[in-house]
Protein backbone atom coordinates (compact mmCIF):
# COMPACT_ATOMS: atom_id res chain seq x y z
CA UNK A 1 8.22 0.61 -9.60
CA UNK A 2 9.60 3.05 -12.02
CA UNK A 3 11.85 2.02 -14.74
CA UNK A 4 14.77 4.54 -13.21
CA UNK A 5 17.27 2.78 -11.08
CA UNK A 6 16.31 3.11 -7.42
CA UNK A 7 19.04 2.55 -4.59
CA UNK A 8 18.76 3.39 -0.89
CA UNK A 9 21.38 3.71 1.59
CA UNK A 10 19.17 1.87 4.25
CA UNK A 11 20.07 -1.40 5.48
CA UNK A 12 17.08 -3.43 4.03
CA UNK A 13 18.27 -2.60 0.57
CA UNK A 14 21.86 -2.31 1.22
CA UNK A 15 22.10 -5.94 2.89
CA UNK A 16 18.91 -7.77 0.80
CA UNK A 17 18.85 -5.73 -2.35
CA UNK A 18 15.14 -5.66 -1.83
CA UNK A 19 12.84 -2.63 -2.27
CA UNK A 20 12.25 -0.87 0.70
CA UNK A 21 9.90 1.19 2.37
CA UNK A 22 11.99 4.43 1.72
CA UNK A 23 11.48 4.03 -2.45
CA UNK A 24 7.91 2.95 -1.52
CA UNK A 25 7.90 6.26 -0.25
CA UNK A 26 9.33 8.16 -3.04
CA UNK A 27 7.32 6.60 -5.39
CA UNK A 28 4.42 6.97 -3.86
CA UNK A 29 5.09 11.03 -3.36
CA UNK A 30 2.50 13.35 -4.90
CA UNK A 31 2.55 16.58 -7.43
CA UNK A 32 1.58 18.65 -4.48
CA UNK A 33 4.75 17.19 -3.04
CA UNK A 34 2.59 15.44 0.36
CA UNK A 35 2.97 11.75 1.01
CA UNK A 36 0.23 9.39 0.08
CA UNK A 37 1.71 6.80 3.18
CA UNK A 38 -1.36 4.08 1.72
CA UNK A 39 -2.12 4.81 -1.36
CA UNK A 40 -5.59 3.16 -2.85
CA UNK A 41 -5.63 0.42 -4.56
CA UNK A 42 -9.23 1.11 -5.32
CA UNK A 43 -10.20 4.31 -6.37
CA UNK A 44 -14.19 3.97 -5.89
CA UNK A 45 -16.26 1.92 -3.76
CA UNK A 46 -15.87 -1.33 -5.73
CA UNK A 47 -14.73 -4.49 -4.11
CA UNK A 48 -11.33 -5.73 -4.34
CA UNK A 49 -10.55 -8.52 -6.33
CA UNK A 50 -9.20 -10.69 -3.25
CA UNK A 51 -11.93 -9.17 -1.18
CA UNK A 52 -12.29 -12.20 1.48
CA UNK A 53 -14.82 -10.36 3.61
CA UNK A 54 -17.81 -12.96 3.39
CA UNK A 55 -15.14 -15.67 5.05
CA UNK A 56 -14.32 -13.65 7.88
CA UNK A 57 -18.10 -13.46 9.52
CA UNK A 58 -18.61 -9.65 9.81
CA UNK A 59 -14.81 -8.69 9.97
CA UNK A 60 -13.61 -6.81 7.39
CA UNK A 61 -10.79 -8.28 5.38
CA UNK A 62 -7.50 -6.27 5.06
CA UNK A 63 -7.91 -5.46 1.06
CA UNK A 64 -10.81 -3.66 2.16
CA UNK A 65 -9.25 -1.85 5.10
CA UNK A 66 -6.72 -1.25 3.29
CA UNK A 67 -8.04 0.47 0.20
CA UNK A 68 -10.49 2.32 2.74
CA UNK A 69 -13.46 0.42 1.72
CA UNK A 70 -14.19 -0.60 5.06
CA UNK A 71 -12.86 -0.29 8.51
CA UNK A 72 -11.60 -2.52 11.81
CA UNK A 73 -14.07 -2.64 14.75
CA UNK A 74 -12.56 -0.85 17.86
């Protein structure tokens, strides 16, 4: 999170004080002003440090879906 002060008019941050997915959002904006909805945690191929793939026999875990290192069977 930046070091500005966020606040959201939503009820999640209204009600909780908690950061929601709207400042998620505008943080996560780009310089060609597009949303990056899930940005990479990973920015090659390398395996994410709670990678739990080889416990899951096969399925891919969600760090690596996530990041886009691997994807979910249909």
């Amino acid at each position: 999170m930046t070091e500005e002060l966020m606040a959201c008019p939503g009820p999640h941050h209204v009600h909780r004080n908690a950061y929601c997915t709207h400042m998620a959002a505008v943080e996560n904006v780009t310089d060609d002003r597009t949303l990056d909805a899930f940005p990479s945690e990973v920015e090659d191929d390398a395996e994410p440090e709670n990678c739990d793939c080889d416990g899951l026999g096969g399925f891919p875990c969600w760090p690596c879906v996530h990041t886009g290192r691997k994807e979910l069977p249909n």
